[in-house]
PDB file of N, CA and C in Angstrom:
ATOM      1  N   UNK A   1     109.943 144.996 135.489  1.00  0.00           N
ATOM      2  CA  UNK A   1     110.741 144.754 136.670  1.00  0.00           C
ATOM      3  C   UNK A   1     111.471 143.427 136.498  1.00  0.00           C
ATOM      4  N   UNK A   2     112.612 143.470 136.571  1.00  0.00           N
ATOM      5  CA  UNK A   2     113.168 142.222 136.409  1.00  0.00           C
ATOM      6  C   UNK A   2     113.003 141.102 137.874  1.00  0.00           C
ATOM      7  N   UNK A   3     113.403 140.188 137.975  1.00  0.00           N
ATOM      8  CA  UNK A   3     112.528 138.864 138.655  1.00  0.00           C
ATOM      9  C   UNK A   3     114.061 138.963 140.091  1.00  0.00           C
ATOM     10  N   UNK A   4     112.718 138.937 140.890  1.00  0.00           N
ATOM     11  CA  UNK A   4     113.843 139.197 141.853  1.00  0.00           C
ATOM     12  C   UNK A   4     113.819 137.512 142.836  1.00  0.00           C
ATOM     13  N   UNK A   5     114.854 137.274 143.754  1.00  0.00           N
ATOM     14  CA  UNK A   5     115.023 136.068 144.426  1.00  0.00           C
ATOM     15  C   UNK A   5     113.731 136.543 145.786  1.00  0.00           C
ATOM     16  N   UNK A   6     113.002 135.328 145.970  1.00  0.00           N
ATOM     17  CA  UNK A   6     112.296 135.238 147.400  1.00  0.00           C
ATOM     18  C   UNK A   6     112.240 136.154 148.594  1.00  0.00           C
ATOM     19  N   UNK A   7     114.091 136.111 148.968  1.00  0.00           N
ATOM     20  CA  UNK A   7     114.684 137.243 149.667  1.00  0.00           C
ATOM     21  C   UNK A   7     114.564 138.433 149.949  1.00  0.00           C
ATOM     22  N   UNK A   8     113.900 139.217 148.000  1.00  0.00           N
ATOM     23  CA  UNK A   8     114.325 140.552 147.772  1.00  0.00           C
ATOM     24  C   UNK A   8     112.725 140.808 147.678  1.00  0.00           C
ATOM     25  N   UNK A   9     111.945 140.079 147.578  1.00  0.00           N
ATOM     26  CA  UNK A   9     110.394 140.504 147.411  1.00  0.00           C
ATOM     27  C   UNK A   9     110.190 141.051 148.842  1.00  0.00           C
ATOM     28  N   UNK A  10     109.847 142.447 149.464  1.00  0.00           N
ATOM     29  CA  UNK A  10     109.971 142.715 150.403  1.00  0.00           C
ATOM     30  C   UNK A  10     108.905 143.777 150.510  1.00  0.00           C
ATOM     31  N   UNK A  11     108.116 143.623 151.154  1.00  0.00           N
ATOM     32  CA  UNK A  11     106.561 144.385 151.601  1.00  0.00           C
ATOM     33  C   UNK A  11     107.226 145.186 152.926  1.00  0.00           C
ATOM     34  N   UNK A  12     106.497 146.731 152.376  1.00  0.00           N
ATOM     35  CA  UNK A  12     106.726 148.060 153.643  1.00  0.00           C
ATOM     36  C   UNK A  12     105.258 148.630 153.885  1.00  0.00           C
ATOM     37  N   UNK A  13     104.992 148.670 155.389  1.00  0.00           N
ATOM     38  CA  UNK A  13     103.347 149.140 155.249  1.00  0.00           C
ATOM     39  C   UNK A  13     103.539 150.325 156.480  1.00  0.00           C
ATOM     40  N   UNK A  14     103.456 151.259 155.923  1.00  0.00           N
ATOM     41  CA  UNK A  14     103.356 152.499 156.781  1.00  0.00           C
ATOM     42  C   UNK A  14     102.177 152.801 156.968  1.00  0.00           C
ATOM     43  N   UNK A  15     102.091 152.740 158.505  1.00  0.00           N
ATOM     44  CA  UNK A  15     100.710 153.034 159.314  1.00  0.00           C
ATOM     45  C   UNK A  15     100.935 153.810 160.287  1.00  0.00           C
ATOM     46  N   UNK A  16      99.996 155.258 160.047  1.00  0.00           N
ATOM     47  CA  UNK A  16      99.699 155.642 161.745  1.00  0.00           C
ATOM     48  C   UNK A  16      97.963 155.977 161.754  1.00  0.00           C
ATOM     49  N   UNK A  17      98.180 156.080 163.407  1.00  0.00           N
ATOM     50  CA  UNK A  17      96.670 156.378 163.161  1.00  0.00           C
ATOM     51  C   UNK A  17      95.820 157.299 163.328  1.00  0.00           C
ATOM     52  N   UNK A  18      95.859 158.041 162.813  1.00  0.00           N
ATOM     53  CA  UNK A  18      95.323 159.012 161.778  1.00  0.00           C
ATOM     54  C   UNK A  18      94.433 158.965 161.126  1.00  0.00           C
ATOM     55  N   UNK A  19      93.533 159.289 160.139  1.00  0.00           N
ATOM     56  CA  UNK A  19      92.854 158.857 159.396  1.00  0.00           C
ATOM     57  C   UNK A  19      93.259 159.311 157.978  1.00  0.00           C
ATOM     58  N   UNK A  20      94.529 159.055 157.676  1.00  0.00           N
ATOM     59  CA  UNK A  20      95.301 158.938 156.574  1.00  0.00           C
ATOM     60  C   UNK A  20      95.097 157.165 156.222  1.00  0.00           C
ATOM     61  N   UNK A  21      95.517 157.124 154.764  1.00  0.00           N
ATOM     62  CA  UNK A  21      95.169 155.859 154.421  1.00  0.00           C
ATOM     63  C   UNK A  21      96.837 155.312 154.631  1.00  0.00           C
ATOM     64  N   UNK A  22      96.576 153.786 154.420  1.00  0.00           N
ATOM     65  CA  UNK A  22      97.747 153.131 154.574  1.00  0.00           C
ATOM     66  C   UNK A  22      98.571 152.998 153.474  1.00  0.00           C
ATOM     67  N   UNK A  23      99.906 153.443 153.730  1.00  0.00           N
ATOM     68  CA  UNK A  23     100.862 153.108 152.612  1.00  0.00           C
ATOM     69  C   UNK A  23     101.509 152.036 152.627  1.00  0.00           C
ATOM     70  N   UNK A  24     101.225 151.129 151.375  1.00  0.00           N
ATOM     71  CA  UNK A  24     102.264 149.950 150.991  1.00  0.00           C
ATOM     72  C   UNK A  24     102.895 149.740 149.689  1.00  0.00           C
ATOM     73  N   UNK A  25     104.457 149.251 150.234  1.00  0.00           N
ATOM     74  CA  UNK A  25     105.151 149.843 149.035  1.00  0.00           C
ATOM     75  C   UNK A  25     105.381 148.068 148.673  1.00  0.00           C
ATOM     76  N   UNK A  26     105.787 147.012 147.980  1.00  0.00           N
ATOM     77  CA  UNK A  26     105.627 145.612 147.945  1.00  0.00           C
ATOM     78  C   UNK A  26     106.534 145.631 146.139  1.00  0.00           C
ATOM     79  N   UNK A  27     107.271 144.735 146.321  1.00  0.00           N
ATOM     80  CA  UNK A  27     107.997 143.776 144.910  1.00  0.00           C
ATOM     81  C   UNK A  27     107.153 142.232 145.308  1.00  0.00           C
ATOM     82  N   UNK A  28     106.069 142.228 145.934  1.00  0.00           N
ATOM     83  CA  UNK A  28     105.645 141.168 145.778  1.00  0.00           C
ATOM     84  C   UNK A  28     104.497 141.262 145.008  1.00  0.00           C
ATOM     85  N   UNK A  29     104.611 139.659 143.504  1.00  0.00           N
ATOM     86  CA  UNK A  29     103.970 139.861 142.692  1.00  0.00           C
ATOM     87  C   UNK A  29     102.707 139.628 143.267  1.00  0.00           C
ATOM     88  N   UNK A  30     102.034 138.650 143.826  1.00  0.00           N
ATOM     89  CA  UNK A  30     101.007 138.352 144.313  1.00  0.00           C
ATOM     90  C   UNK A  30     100.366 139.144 145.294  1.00  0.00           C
ATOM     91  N   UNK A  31     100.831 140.382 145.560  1.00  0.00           N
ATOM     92  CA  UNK A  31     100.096 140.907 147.039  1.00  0.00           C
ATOM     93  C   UNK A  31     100.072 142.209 145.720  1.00  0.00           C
ATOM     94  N   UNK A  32     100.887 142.312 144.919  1.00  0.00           N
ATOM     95  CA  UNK A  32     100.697 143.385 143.808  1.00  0.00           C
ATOM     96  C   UNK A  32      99.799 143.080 142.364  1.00  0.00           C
ATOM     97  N   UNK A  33      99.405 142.206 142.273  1.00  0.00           N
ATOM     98  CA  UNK A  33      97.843 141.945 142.073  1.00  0.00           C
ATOM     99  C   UNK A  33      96.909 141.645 142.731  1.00  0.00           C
ATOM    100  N   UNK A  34      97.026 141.693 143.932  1.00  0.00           N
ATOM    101  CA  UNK A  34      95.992 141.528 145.201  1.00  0.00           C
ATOM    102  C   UNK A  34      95.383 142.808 145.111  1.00  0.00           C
ATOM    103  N   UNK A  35      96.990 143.753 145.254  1.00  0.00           N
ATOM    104  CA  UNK A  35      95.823 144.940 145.034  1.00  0.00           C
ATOM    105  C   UNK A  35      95.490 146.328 143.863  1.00  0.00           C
ATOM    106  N   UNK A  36      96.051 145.399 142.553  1.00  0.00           N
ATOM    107  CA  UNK A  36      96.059 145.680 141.649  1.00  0.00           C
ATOM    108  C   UNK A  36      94.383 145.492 141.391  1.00  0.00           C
ATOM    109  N   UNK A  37      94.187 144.389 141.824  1.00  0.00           N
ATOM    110  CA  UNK A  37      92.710 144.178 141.371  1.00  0.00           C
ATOM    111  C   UNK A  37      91.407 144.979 142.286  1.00  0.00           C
ATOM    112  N   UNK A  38      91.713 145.202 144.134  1.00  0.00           N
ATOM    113  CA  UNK A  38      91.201 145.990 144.588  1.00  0.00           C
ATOM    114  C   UNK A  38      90.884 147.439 144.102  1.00  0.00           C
ATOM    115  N   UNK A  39      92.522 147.694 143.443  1.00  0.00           N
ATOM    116  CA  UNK A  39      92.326 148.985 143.029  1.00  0.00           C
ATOM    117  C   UNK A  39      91.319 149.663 142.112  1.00  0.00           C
ATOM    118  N   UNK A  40      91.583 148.427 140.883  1.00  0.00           N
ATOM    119  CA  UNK A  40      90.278 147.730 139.742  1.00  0.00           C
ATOM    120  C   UNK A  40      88.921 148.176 140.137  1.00  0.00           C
ATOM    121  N   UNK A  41      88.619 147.227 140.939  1.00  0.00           N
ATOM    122  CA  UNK A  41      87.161 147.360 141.677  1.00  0.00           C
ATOM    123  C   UNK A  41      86.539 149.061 142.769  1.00  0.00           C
ATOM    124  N   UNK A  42      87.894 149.024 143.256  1.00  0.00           N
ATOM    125  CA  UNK A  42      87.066 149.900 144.344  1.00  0.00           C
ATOM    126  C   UNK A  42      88.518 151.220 144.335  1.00  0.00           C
ATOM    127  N   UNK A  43      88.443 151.993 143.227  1.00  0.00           N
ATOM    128  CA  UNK A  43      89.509 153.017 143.144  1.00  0.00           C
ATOM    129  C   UNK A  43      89.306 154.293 144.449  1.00  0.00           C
ATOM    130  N   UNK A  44      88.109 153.877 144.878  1.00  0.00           N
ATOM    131  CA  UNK A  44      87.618 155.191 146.204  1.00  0.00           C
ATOM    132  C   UNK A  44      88.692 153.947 147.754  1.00  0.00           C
ATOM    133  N   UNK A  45      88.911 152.977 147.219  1.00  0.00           N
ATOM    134  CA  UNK A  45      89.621 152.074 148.530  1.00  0.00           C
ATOM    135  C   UNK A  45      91.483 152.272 148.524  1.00  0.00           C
ATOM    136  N   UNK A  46      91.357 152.112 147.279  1.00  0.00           N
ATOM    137  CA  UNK A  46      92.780 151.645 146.746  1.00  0.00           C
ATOM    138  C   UNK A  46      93.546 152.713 145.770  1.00  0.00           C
ATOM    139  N   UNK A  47      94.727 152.844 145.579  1.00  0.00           N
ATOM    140  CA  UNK A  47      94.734 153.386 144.248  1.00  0.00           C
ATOM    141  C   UNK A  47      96.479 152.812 144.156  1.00  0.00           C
ATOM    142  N   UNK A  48      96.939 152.865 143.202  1.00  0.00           N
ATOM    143  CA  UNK A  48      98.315 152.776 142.464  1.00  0.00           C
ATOM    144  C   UNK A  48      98.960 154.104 142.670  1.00  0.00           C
ATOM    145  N   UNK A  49     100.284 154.427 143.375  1.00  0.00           N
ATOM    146  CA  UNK A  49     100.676 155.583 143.375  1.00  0.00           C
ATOM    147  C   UNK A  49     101.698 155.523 142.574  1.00  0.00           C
ATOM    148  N   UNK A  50     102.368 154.951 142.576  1.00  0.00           N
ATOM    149  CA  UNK A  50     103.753 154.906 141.681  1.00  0.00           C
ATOM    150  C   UNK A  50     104.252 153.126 141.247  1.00  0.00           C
ATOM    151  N   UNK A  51     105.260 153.405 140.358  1.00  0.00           N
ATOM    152  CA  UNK A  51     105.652 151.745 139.933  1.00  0.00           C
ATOM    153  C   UNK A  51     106.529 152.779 140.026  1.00  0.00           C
ATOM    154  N   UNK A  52     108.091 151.798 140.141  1.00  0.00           N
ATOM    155  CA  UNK A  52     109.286 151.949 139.935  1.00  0.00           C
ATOM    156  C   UNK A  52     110.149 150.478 139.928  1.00  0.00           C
ATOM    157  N   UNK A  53     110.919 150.163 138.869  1.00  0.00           N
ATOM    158  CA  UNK A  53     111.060 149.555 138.331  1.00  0.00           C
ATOM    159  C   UNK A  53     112.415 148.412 139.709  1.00  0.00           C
ATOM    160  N   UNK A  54     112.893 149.335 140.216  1.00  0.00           N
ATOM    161  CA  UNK A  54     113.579 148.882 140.991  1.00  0.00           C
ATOM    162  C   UNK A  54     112.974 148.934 142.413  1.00  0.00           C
ATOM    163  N   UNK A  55     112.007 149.884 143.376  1.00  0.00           N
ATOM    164  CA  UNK A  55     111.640 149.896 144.415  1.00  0.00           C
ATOM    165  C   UNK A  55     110.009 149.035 144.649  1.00  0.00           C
ATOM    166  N   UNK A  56     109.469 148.689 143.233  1.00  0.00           N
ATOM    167  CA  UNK A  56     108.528 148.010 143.171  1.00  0.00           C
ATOM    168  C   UNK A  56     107.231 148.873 143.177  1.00  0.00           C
ATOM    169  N   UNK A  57     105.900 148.641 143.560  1.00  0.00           N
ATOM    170  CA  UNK A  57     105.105 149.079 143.521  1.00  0.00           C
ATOM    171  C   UNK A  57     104.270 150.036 144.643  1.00  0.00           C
ATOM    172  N   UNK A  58     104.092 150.972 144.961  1.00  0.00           N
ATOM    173  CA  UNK A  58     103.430 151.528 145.799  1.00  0.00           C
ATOM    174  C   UNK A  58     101.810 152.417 146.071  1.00  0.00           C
ATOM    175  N   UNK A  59     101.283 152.045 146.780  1.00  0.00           N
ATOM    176  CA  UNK A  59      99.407 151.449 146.755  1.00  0.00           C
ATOM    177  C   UNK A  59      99.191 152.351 148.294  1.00  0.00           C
ATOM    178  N   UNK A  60      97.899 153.518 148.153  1.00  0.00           N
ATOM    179  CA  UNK A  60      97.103 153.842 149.297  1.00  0.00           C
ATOM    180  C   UNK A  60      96.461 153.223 149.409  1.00  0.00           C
ATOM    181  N   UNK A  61      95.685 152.969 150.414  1.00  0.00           N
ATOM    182  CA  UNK A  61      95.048 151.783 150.588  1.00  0.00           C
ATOM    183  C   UNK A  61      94.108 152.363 152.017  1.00  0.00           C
ATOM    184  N   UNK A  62      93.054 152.236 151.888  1.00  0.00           N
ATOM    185  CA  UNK A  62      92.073 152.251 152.954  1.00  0.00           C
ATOM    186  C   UNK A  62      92.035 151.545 154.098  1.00  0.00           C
ATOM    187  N   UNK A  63      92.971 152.255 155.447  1.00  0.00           N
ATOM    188  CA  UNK A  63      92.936 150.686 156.921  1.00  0.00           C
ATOM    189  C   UNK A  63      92.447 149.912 156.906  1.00  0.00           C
ATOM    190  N   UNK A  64      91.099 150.172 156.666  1.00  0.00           N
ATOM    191  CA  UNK A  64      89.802 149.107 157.227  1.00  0.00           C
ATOM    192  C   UNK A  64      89.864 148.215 156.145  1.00  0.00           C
ATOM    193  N   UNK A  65      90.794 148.295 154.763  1.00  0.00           N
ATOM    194  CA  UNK A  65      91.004 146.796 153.965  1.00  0.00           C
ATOM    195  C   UNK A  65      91.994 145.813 154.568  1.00  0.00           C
ATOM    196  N   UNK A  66      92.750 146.375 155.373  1.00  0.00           N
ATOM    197  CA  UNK A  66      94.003 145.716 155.533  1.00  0.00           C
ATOM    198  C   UNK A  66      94.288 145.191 156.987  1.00  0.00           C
ATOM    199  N   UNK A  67      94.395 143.950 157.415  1.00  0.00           N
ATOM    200  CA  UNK A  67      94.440 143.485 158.369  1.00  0.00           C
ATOM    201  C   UNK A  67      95.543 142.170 158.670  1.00  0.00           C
ATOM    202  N   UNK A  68      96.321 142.499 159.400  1.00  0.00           N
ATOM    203  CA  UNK A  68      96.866 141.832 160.182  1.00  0.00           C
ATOM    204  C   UNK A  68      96.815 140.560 161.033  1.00  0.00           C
ATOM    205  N   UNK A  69      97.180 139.521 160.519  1.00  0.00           N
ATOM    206  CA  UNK A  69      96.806 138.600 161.599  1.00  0.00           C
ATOM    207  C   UNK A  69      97.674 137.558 162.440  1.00  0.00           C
ATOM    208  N   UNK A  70      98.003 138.020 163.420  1.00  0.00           N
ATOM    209  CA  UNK A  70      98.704 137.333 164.854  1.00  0.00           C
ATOM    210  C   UNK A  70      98.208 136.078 165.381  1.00  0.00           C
ATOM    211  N   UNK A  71      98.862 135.093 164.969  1.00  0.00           N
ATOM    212  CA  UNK A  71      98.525 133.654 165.684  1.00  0.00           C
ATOM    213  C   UNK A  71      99.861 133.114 166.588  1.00  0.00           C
ATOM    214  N   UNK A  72      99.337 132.461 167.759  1.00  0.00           N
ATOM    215  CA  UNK A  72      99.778 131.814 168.365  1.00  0.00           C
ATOM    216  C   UNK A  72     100.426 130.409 167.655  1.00  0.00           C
ATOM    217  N   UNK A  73     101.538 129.385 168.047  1.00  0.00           N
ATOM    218  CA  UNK A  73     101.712 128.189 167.382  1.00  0.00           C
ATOM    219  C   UNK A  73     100.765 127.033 167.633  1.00  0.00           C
ATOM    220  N   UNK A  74     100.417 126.259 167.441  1.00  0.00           N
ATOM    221  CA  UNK A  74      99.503 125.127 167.848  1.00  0.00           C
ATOM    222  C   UNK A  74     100.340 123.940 168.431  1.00  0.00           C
ATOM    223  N   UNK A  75      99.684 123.733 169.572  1.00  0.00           N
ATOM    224  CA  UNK A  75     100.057 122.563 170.331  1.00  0.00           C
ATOM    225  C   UNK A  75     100.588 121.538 169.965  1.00  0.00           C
ATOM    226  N   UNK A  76     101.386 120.622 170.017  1.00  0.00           N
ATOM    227  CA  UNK A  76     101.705 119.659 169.594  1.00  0.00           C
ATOM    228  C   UNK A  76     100.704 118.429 169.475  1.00  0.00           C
ATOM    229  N   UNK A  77      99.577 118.645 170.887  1.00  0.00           N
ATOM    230  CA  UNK A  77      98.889 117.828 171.058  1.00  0.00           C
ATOM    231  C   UNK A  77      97.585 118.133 169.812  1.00  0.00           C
ATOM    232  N   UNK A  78      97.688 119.458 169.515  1.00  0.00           N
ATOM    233  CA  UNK A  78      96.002 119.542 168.590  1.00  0.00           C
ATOM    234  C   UNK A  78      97.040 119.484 167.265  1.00  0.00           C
ATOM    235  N   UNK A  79      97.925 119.688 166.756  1.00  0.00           N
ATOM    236  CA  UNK A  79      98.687 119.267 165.648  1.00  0.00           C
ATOM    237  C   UNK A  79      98.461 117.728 165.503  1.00  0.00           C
ATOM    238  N   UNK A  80      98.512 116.847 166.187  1.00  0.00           N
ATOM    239  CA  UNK A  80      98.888 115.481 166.382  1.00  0.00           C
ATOM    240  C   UNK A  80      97.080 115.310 166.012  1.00  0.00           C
ATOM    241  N   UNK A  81      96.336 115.845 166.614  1.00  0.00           N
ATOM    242  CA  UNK A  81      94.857 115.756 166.473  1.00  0.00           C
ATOM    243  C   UNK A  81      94.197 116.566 165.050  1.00  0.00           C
ATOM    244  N   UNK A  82      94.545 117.465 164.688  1.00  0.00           N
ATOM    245  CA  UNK A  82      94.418 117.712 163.580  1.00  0.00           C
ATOM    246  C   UNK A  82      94.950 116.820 162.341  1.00  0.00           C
ATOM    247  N   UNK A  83      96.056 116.087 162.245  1.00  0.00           N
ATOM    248  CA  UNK A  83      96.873 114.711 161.621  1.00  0.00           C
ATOM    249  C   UNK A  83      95.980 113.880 161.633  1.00  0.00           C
ATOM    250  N   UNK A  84      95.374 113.349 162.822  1.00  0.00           N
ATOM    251  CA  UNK A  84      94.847 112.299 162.967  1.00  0.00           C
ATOM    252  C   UNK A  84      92.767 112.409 161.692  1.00  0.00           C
ATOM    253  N   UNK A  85      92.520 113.606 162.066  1.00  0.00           N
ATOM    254  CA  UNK A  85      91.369 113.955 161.656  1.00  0.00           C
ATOM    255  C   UNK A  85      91.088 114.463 159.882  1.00  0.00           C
ATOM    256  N   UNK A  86      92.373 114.844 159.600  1.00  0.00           N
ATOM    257  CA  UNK A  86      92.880 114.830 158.542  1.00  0.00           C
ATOM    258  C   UNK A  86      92.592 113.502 157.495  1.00  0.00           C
ATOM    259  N   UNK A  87      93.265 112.851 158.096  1.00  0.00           N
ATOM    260  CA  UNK A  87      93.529 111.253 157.562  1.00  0.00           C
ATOM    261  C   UNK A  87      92.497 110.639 157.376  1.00  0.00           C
ATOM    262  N   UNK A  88      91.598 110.965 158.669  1.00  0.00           N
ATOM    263  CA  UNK A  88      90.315 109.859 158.571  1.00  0.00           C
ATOM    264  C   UNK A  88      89.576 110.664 157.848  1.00  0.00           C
ATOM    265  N   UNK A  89      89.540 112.532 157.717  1.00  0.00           N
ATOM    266  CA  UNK A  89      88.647 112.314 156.701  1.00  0.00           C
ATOM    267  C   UNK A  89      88.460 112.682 155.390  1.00  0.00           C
ATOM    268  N   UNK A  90      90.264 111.859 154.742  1.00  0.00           N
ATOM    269  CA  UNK A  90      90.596 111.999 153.650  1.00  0.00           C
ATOM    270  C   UNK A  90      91.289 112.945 152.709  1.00  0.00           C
ATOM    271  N   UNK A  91      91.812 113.975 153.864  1.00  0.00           N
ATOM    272  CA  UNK A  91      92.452 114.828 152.913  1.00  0.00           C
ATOM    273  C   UNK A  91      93.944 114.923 152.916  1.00  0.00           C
ATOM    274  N   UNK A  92      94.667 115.184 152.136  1.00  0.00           N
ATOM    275  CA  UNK A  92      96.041 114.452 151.699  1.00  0.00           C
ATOM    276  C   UNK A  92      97.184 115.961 151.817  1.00  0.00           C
ATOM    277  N   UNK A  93      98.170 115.472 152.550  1.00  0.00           N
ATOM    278  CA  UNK A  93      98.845 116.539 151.745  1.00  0.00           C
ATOM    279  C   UNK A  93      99.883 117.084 153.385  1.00  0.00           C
ATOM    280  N   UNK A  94     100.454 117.906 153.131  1.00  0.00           N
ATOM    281  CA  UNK A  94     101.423 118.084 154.562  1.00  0.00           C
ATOM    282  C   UNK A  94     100.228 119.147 155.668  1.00  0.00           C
ATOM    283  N   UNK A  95     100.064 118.664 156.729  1.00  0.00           N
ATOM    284  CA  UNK A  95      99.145 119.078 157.715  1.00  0.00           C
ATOM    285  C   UNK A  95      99.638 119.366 159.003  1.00  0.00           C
ATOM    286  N   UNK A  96     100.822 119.088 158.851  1.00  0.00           N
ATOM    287  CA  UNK A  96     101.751 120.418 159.706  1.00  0.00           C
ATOM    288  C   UNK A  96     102.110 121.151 159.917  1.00  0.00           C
ATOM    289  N   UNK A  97     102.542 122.155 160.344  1.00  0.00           N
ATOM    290  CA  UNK A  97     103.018 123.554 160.242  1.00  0.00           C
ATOM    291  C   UNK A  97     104.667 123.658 159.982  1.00  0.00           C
ATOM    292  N   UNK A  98     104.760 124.607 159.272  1.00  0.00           N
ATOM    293  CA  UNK A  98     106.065 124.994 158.699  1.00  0.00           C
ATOM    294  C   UNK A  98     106.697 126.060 159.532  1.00  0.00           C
TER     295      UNK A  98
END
């Protein structure tokens, strides 16, 4: 697969609920050894359905591996408190949110 820009790495996850497994189709390299390696381990969870060189990779995948997670933004005030707690207890590095 040739190397695509940030932009074009683009994850599709078809879900209903059913008790059909979940389809995800992904040009992302890291979520395509995420579950390159699930597949590895647990082929009754996961499996590889197709590569295509231009649409990327596409993976069944068992619901109950795959989860979603919805967060709220953090306060300015526990941001400012998380900074502060950070610092004092030594760990370095950007501790804000992007």
């Amino acid at each position: 697969m040739s190397k695509l820009t940030k932009i074009e790495r683009d994850t599709e996850i078809y879900y209903n609920q059913s008790n059909a497994p979940m389809l995800i189709r992904t040009n992302d390299p890291k979520l395509i050894r995420k579950l390159n390696s699930l597949a590895a381990d647990f082929p009754e969870l996961c499996k590889l359905t197709e590569e295509d060189e231009i649409c990327g990779s596409y993976f069944e995948v068992d619901k109950h591996r795959v989860s979603i997670h919805v967060t709220r933004p953090y306060s300015e005030e526990r941001r400012q408190w998380q900074s502060r707690w950070a610092k004092e207890n030594g760990l370095k590095g950007n501790t804000s949110a992007k």
